[in-house]
C-alpha atoms as a PDB file:
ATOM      1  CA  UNK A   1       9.020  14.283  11.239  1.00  0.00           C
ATOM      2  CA  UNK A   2       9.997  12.657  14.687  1.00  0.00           C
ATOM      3  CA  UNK A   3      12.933   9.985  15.264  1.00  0.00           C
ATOM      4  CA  UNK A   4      11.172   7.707  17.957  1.00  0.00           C
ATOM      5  CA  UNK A   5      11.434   3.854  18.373  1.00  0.00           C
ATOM      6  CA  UNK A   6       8.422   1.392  18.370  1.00  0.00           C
ATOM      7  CA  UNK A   7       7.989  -1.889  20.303  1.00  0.00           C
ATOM      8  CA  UNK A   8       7.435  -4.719  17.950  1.00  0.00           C
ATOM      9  CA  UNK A   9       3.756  -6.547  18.700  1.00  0.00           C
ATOM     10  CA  UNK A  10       2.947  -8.363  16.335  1.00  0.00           C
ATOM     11  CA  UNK A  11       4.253  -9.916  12.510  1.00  0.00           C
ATOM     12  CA  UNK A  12       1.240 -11.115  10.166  1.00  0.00           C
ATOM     13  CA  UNK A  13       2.257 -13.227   7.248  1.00  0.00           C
ATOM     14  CA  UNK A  14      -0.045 -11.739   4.109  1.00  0.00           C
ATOM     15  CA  UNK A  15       1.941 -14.245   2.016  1.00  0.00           C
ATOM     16  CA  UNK A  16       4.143 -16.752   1.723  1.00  0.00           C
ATOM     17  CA  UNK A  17       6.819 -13.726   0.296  1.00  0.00           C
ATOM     18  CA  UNK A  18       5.247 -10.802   2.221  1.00  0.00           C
ATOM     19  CA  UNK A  19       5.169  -9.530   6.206  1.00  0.00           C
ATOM     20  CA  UNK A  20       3.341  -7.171   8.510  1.00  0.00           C
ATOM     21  CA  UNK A  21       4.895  -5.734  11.557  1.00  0.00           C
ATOM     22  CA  UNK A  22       3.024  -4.047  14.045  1.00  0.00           C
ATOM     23  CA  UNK A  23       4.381  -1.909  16.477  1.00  0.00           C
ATOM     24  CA  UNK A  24       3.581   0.558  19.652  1.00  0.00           C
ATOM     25  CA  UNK A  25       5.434   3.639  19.203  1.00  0.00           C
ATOM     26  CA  UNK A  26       7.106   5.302  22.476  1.00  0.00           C
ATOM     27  CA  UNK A  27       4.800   8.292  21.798  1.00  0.00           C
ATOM     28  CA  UNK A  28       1.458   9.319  19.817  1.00  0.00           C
ATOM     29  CA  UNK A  29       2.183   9.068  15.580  1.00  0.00           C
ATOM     30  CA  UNK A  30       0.313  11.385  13.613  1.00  0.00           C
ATOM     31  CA  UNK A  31       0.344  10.783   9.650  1.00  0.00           C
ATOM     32  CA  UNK A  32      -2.162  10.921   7.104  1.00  0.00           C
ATOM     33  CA  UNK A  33      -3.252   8.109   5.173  1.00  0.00           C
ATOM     34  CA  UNK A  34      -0.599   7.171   2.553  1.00  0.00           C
ATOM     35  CA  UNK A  35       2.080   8.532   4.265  1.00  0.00           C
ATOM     36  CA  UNK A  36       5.082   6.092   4.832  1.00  0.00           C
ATOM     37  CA  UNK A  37       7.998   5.930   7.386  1.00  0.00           C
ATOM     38  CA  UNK A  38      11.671   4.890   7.528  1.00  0.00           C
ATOM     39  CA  UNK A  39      12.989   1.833  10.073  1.00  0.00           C
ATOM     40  CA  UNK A  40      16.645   2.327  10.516  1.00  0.00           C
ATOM     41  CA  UNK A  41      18.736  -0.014  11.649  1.00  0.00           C
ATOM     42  CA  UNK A  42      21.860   2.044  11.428  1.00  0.00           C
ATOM     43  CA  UNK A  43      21.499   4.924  13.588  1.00  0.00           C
ATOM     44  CA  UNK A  44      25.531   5.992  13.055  1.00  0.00           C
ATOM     45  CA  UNK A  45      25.378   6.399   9.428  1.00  0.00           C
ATOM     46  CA  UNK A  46      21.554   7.645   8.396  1.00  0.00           C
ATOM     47  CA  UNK A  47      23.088   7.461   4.439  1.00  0.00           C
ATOM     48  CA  UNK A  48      22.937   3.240   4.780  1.00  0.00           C
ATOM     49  CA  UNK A  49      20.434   2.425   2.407  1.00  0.00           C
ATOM     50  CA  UNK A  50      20.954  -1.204   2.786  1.00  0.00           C
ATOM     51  CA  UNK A  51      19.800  -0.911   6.711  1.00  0.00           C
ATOM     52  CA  UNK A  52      17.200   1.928   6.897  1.00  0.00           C
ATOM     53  CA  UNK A  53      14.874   1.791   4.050  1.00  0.00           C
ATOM     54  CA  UNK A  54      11.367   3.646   3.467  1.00  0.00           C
ATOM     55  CA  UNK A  55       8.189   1.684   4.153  1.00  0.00           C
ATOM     56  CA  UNK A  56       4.770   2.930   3.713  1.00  0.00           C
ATOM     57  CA  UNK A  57       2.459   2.631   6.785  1.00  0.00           C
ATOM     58  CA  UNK A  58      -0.230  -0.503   5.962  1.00  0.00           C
ATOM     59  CA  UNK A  59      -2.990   0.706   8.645  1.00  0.00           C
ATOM     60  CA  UNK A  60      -5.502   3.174   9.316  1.00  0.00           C
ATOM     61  CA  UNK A  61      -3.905   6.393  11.159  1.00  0.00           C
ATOM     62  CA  UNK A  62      -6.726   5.552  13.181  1.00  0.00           C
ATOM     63  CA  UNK A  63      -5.397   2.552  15.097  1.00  0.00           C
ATOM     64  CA  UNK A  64      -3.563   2.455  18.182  1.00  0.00           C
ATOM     65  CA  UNK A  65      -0.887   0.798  17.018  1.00  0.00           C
ATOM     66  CA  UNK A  66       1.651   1.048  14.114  1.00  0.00           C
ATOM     67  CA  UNK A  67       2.009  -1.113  10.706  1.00  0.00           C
ATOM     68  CA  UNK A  68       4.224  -1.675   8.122  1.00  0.00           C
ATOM     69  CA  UNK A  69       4.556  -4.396   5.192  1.00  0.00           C
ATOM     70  CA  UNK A  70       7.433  -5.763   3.535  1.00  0.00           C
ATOM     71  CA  UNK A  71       7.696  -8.385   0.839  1.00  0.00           C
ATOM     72  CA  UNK A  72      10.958 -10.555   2.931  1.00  0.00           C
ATOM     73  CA  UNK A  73      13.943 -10.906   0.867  1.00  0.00           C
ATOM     74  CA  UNK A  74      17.556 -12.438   1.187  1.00  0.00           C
ATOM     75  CA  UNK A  75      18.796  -8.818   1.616  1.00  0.00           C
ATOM     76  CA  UNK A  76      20.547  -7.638   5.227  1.00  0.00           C
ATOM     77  CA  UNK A  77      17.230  -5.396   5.406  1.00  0.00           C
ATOM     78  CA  UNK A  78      14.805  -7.914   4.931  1.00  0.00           C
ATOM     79  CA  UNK A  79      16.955  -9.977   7.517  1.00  0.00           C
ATOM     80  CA  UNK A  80      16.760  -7.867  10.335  1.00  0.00           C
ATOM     81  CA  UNK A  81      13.007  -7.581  10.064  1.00  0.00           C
ATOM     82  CA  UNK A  82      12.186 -11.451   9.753  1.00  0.00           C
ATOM     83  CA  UNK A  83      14.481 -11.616  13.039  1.00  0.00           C
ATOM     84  CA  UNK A  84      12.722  -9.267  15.170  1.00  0.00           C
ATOM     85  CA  UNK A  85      11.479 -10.840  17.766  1.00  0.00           C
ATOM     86  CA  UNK A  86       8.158  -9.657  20.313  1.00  0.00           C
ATOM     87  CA  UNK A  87       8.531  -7.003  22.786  1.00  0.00           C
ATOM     88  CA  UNK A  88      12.145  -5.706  20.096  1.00  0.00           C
ATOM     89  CA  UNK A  89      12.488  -1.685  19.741  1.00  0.00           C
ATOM     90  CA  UNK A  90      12.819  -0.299  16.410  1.00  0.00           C
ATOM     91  CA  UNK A  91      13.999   3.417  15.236  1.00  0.00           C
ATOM     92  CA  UNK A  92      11.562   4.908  13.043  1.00  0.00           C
ATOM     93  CA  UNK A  93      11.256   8.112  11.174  1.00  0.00           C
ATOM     94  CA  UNK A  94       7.820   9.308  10.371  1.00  0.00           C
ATOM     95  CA  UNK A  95       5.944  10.752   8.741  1.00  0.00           C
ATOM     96  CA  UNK A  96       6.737  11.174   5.102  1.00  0.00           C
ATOM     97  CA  UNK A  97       5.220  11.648   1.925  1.00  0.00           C
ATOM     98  CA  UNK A  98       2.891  13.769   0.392  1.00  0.00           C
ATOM     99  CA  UNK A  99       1.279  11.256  -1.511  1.00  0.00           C
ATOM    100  CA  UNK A 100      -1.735  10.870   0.210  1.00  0.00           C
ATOM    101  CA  UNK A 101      -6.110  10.543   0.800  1.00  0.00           C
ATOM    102  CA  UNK A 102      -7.874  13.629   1.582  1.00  0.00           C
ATOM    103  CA  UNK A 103     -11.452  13.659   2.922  1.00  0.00           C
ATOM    104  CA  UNK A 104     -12.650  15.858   0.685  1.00  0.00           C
ATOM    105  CA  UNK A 105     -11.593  13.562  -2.640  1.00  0.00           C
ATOM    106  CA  UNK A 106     -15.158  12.322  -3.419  1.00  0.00           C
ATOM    107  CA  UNK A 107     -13.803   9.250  -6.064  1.00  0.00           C
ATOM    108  CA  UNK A 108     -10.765   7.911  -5.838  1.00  0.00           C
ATOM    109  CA  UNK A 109      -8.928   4.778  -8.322  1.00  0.00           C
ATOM    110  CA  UNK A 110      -5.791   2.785  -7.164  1.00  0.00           C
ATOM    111  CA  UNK A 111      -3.858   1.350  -9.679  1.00  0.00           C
ATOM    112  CA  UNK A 112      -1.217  -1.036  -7.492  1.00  0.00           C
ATOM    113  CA  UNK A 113       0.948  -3.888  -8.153  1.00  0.00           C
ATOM    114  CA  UNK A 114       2.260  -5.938  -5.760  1.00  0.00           C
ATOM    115  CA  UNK A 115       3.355  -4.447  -2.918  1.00  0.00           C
ATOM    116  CA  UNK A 116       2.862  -0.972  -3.574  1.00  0.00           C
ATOM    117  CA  UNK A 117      -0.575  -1.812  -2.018  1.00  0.00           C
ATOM    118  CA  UNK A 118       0.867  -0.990   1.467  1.00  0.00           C
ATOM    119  CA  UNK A 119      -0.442   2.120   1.541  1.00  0.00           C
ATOM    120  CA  UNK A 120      -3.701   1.751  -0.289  1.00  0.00           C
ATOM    121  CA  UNK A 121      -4.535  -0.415   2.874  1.00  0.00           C
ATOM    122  CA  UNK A 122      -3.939   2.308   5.379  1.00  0.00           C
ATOM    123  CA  UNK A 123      -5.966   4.753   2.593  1.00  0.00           C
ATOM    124  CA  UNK A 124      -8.814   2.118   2.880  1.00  0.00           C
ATOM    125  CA  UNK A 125      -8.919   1.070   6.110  1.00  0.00           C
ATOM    126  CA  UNK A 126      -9.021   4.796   7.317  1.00  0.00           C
ATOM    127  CA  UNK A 127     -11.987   5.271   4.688  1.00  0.00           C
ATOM    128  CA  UNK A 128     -14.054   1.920   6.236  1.00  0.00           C
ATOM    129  CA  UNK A 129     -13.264   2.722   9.656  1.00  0.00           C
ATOM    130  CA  UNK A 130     -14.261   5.972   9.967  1.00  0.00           C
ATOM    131  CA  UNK A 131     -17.766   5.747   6.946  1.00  0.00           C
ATOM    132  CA  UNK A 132     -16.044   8.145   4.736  1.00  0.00           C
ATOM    133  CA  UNK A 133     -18.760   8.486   1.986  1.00  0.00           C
ATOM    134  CA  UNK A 134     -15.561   8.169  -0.884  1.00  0.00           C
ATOM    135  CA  UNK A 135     -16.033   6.109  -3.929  1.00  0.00           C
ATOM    136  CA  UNK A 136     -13.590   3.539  -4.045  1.00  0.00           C
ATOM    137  CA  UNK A 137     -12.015   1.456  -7.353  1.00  0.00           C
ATOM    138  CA  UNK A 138      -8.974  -0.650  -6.758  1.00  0.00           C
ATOM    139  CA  UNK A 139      -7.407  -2.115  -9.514  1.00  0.00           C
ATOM    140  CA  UNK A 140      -4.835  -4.621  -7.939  1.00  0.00           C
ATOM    141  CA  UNK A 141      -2.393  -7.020  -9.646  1.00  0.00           C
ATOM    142  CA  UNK A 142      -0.138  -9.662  -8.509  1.00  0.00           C
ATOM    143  CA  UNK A 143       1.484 -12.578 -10.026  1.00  0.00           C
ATOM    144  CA  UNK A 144      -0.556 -15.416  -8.707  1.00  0.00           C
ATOM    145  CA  UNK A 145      -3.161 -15.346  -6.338  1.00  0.00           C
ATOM    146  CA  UNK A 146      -1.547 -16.762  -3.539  1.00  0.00           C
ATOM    147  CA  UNK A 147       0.558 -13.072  -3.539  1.00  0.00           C
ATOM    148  CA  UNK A 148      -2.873 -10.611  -3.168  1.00  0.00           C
ATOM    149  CA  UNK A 149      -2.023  -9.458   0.266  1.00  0.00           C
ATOM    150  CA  UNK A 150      -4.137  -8.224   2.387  1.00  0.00           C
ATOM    151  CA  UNK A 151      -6.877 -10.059   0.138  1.00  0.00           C
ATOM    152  CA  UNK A 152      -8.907 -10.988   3.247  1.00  0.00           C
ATOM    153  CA  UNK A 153      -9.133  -7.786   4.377  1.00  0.00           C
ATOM    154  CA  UNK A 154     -10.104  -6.146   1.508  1.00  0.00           C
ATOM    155  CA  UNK A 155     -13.095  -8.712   0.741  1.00  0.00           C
ATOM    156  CA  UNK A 156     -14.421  -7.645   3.584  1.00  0.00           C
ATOM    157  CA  UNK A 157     -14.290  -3.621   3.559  1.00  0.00           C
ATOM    158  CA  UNK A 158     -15.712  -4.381  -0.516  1.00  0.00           C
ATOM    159  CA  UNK A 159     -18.480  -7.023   1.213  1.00  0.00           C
ATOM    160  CA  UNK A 160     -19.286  -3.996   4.165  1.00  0.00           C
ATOM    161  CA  UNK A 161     -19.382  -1.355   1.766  1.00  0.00           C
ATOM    162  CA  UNK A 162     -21.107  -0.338  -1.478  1.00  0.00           C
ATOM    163  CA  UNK A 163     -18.676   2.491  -2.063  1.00  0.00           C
ATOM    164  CA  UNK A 164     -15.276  -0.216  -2.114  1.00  0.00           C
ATOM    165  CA  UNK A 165     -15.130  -2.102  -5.342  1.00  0.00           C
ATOM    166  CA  UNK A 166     -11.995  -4.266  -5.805  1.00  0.00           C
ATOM    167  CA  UNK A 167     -10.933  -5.680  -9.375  1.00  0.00           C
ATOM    168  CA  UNK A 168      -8.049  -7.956  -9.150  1.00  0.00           C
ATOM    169  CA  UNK A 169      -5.592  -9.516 -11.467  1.00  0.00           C
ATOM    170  CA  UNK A 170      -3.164 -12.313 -12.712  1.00  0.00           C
ATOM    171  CA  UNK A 171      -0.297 -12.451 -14.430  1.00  0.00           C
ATOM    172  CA  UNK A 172       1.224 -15.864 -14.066  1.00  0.00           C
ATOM    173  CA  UNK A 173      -1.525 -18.105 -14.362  1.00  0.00           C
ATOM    174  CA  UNK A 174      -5.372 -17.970 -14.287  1.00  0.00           C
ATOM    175  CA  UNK A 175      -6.710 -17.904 -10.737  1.00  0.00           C
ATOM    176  CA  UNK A 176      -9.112 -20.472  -8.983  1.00  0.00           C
ATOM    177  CA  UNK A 177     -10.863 -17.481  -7.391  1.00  0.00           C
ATOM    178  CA  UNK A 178     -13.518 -16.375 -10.497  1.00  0.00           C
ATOM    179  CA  UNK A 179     -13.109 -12.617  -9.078  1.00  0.00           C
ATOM    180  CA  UNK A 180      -9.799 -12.525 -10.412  1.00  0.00           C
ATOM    181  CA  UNK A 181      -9.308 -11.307 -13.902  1.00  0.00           C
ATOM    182  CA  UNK A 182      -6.070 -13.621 -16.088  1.00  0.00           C
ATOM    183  CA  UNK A 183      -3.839 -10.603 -16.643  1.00  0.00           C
ATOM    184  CA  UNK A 184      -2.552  -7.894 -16.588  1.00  0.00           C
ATOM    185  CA  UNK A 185      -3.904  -3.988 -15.780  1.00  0.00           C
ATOM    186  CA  UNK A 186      -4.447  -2.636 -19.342  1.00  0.00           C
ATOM    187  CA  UNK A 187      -7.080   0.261 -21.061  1.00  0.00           C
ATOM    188  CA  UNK A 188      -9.720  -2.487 -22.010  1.00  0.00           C
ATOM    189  CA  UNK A 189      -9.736  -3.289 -17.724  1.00  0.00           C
ATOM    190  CA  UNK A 190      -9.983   0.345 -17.190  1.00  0.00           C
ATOM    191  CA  UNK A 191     -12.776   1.020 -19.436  1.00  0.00           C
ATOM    192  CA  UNK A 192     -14.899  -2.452 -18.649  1.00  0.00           C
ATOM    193  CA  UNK A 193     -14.954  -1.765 -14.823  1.00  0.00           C
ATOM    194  CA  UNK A 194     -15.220   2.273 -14.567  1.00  0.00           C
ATOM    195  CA  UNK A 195     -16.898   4.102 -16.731  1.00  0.00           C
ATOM    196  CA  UNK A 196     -15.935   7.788 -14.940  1.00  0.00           C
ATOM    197  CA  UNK A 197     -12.269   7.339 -14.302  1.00  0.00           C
ATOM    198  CA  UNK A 198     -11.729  10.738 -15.653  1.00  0.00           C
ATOM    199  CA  UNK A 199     -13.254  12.230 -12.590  1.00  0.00           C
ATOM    200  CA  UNK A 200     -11.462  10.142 -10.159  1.00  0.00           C
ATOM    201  CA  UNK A 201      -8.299  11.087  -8.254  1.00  0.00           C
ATOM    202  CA  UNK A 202      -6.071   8.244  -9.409  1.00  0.00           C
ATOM    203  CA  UNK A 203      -3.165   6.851  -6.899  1.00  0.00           C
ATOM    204  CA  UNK A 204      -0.383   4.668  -8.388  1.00  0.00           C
ATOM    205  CA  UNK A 205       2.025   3.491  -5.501  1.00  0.00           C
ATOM    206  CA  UNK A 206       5.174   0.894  -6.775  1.00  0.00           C
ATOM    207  CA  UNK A 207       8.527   0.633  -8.530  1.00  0.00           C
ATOM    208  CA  UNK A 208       9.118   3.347 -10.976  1.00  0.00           C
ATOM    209  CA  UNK A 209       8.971   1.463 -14.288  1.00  0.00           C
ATOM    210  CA  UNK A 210       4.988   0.322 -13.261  1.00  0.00           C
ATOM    211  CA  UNK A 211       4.248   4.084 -12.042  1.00  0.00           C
ATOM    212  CA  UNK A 212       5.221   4.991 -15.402  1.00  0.00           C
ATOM    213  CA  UNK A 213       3.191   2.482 -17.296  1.00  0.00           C
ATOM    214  CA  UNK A 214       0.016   3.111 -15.176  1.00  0.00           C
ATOM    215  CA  UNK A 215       0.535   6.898 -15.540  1.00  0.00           C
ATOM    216  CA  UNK A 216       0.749   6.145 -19.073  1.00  0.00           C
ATOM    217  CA  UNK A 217      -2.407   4.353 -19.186  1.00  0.00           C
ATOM    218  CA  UNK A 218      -3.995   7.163 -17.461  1.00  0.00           C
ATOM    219  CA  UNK A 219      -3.170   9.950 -19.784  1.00  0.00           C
ATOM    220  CA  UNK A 220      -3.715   7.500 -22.969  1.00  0.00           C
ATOM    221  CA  UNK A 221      -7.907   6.442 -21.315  1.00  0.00           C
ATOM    222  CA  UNK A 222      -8.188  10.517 -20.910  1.00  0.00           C
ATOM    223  CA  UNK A 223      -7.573  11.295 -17.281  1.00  0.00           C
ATOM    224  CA  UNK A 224      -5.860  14.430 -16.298  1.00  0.00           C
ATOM    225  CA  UNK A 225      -2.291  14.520 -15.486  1.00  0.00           C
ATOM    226  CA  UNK A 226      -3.280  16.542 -12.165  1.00  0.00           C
ATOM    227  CA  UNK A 227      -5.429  14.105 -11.169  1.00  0.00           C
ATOM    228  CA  UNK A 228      -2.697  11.288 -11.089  1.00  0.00           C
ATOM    229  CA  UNK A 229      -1.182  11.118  -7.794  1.00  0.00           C
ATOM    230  CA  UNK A 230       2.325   8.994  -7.942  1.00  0.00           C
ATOM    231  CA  UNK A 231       4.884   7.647  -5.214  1.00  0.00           C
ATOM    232  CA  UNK A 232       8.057   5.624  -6.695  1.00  0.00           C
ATOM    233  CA  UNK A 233       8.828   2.831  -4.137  1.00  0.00           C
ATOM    234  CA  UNK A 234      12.684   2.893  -5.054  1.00  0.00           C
ATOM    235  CA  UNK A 235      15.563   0.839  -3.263  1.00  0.00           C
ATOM    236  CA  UNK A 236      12.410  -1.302  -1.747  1.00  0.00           C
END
């Protein structure tokens, strides 16, 4: 892990709730896909968990540049992010996590809410970019449609490539977009839309109470527990 700051570049708005920043860090970054970093914004006390919080990385290890995502809230964190301005340095700690996509997984399942799709974007961008033969299933959820992030983006890695498929969901209210399935992730969605999850390595990113209920899920449609592969997103 290296303590190096990053010159802010660019900030995409996903949604009307959610934020990318893009940065170019002092020196060369080396993670793996699914990794995530810390931004601290406190640099005398490294225990402030209200001004240096985790974030997982939401591109391809593969780009030049840096990216993280953050759904913007009225919290001090959340603050100090939407007020970065262009050309701003930011302290970062990376990499973390050992959550993450291997080369040699042949099938792999996401089950994400929300934003715990950060780092499913870095895990699939790395996977498009570089024509990794993987078999891809994302199962993504989100309370209305105008919150899919980084919907866009994944249309077109699923429209370039036979091996993405992308089933998203609803909770709040039925979608415009007839792709999107009225609500919620559940075993009959599991077993309509892959029929060999059990051979899958499965990846459920996001707060701890939906990790447990998609873990849950898992074990209940017959996967194996070591094929589950869990990160908690707590204090987001």
């Amino acid at each position: 892990m290296k303590t190096i700051k990053a010159k802010l570049i660019d900030k995409i708005q996903r949604t009307p709730s959610v934020a990318s920043f893009r940065l170019i860090p002092e020196e060369q970054l080396n993670f793996i896909p699914g990794q995530f970093l810390q931004v601290v914004f406190d640099k005398d006390n490294s225990n402030n968990k209200d001004l240096n919080k985790y974030l997982s990385f939401s591109a391809s290890p593969s780009k030049d540049y840096i990216e993280f995502t953050k759904r913007i809230s009225e919290s001090n964190f959340s603050q100090k992010l939407k007020n970065l301005n262009l050309n701003d340095e930011v302290t970062i700690k990376a990499p973390l996590g050992s959550c993450v996509f291997r080369d040699e997984y042949k099938k792999i399942a996401f089950l994400i809410g929300g934003i715990g799709i950060t780092p499913v974007i870095s895990i699939i961008e790395f996977i498009a970019g570089n024509k990794i033969q993987t078999d891809v299933t994302l199962f993504y959820s989100n309370r209305t449609e105008e919150e899919i992030a980084f919907k866009k983006e994944l249309d077109d890695w699923r429209r370039n490539n036979c091996n993405i498929k992308v089933i998203y969901t609803v909770t709040d209210c039925p979608a415009k977009d007839s792709s999107c399935v009225f609500g919620r992730i559940d075993k009959n969605l599991l077993v309509q839309n892959t029929s060999d999850l059990k051979e899958r390595i499965i990846f459920i990113f996001g707060p701890p109470k939906m990790v447990e209920a998609m873990k849950s899920l898992c074990l209940e449609v017959g996967c194996k527990e070591e094929n589950l592969k869990t990160e908690s997103f707590v204090g987001y």
